[in-house]
C-alpha atoms as a PDB file:
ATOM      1  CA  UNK A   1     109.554 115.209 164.987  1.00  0.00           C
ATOM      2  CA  UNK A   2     107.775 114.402 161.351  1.00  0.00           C
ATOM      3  CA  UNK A   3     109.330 114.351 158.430  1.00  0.00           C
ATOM      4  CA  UNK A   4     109.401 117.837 157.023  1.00  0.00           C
ATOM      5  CA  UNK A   5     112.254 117.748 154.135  1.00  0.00           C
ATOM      6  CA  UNK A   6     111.687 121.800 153.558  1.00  0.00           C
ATOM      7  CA  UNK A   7     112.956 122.224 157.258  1.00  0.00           C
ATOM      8  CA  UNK A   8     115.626 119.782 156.606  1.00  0.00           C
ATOM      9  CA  UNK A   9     117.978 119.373 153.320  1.00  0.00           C
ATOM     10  CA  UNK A  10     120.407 117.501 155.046  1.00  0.00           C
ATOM     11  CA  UNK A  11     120.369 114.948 152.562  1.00  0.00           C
ATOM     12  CA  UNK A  12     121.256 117.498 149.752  1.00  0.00           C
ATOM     13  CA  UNK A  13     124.344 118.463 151.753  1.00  0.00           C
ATOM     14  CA  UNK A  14     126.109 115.309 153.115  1.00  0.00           C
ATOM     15  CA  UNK A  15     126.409 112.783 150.213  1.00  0.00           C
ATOM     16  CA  UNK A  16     126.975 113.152 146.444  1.00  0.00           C
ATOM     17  CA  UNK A  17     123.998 113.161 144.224  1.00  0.00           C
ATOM     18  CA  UNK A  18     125.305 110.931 140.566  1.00  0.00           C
ATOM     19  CA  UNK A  19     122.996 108.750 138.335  1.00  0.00           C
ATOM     20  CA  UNK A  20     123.147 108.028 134.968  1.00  0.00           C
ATOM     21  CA  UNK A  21     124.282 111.030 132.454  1.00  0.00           C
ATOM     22  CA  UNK A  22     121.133 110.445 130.453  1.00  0.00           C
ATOM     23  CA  UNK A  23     119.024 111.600 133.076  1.00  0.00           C
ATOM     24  CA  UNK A  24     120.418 114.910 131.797  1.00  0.00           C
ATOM     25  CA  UNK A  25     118.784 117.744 128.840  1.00  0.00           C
ATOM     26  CA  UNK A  26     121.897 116.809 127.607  1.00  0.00           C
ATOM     27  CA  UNK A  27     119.795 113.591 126.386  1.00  0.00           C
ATOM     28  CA  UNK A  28     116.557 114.328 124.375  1.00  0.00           C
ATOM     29  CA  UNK A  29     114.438 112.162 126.860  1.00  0.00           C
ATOM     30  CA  UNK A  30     116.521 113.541 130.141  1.00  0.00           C
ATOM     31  CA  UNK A  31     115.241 116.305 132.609  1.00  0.00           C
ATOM     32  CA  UNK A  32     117.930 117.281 134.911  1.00  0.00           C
ATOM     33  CA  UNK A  33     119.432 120.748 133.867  1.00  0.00           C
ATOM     34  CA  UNK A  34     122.940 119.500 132.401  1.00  0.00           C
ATOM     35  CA  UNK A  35     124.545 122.809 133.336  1.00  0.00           C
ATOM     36  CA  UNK A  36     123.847 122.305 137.096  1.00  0.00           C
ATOM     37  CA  UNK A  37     125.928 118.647 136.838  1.00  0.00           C
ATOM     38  CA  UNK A  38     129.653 117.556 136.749  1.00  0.00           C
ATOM     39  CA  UNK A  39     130.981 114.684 135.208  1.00  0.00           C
ATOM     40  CA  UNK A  40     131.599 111.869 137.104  1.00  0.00           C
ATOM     41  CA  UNK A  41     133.198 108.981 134.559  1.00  0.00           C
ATOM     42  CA  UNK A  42     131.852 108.736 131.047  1.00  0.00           C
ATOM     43  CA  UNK A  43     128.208 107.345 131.738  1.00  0.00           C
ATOM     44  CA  UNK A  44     127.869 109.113 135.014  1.00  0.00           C
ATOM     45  CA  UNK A  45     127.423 112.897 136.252  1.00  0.00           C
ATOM     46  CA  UNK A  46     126.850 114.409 139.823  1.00  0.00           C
ATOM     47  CA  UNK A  47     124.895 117.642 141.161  1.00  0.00           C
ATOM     48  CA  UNK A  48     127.045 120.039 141.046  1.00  0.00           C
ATOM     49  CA  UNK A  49     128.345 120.926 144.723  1.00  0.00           C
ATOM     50  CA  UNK A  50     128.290 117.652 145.808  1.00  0.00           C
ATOM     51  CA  UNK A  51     131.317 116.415 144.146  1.00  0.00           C
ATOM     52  CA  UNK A  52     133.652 117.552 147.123  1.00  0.00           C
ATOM     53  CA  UNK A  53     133.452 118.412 150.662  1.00  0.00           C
ATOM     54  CA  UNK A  54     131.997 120.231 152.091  1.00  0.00           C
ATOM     55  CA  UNK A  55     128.742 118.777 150.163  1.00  0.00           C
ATOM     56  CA  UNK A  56     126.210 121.456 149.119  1.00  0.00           C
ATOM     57  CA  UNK A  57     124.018 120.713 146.163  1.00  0.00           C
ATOM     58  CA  UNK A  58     123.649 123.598 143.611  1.00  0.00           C
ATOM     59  CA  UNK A  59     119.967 123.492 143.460  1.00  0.00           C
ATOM     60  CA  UNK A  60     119.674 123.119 147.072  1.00  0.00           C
ATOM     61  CA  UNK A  61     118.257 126.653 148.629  1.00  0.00           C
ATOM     62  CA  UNK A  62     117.957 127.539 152.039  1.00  0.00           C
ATOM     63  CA  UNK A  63     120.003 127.164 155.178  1.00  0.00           C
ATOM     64  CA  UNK A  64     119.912 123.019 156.109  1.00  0.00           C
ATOM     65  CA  UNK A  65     118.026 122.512 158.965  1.00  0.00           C
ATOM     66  CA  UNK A  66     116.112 125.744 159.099  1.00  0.00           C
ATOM     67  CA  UNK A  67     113.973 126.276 155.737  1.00  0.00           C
ATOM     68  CA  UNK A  68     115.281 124.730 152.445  1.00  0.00           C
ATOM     69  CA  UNK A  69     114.128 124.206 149.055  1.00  0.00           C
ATOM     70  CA  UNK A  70     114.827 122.633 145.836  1.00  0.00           C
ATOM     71  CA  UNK A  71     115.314 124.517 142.553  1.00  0.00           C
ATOM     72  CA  UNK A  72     114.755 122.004 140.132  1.00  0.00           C
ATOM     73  CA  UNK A  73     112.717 119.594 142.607  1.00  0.00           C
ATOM     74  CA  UNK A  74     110.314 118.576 139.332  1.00  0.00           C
ATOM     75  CA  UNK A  75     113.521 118.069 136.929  1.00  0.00           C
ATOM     76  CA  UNK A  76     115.526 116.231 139.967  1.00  0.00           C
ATOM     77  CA  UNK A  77     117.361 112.945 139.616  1.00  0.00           C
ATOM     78  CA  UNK A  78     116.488 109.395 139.875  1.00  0.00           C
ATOM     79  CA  UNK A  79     118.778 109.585 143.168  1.00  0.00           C
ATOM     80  CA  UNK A  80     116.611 112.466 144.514  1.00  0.00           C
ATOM     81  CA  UNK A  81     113.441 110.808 143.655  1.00  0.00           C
ATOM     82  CA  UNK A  82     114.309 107.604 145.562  1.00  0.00           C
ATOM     83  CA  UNK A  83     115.849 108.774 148.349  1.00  0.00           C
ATOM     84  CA  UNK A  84     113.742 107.928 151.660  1.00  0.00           C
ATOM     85  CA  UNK A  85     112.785 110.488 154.548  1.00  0.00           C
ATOM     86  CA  UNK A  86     113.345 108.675 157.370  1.00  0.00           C
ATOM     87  CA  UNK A  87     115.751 106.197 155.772  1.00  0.00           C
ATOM     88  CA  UNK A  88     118.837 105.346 158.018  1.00  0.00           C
ATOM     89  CA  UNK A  89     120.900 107.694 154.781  1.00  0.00           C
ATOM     90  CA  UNK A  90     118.513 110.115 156.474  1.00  0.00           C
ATOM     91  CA  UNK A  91     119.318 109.982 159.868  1.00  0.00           C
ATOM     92  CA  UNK A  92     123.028 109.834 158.874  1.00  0.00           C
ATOM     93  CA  UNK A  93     123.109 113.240 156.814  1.00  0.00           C
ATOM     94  CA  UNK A  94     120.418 114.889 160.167  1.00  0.00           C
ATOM     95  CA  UNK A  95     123.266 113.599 162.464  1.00  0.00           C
ATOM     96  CA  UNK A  96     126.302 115.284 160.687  1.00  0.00           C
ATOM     97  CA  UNK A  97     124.152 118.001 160.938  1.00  0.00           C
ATOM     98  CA  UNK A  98     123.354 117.700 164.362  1.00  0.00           C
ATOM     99  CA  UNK A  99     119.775 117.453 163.521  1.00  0.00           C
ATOM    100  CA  UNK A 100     117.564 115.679 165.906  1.00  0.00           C
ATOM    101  CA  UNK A 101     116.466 111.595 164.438  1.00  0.00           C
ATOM    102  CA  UNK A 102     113.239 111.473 162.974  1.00  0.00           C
ATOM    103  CA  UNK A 103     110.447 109.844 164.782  1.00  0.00           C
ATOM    104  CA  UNK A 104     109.176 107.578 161.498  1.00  0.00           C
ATOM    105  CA  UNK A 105     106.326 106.187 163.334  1.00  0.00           C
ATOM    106  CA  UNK A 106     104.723 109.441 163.615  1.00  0.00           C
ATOM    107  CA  UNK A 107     101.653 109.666 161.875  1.00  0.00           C
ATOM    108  CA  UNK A 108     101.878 111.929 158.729  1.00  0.00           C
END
């Protein structure tokens, strides 16, 4: 199986998405939507949905494991951006989901 994150999403619904406040419009050089996050502490926020279980990030669209997409994808955190498809965080969020593993060898 390749590594199709628009039939996945897993990883938008199994762990909680926080990085640095700043990384917010709330900050005049941030890009993630401020309304869509929840404070975590005072320097740190989280994706909305993902702060409790079960985990289902607000921007996240789509039924996981079928056909998914994300809202903001081109505003989306630091912690979205370097998140890795085929990363063992992958394979755990596909197997809470019962989602077959990813075969990472495949070619792309």
């Amino acid at each position: 199986m390749s590594l199709d994150c628009q039939h996945c999403g897993a990883c938008c619904a199994a762990f909680r998405v926080s990085f640095y406040w700043a990384e917010t419009d709330a900050h005049p050089l941030g890009q993630v939507p401020a309304q869509l996050t929840q404070s975590v502490n005072p320097h740190y926020v989280c994706m909305k949905g993902t702060e409790k279980k079960p985990v289902k990030c607000i921007a996240l669209k789509g039924e996981v494991g079928e056909q998914v997409r994300c809202e903001i994808y081109a505003l989306r955190s630091s912690t979205c951006r370097e998140f890795q498809a085929g990363s063992p965080e992958c394979h755990e969020a596909r197997k809470y989901y019962h989602l077959p593993v990813l075969d990472t060898n495949e070619p792309h």
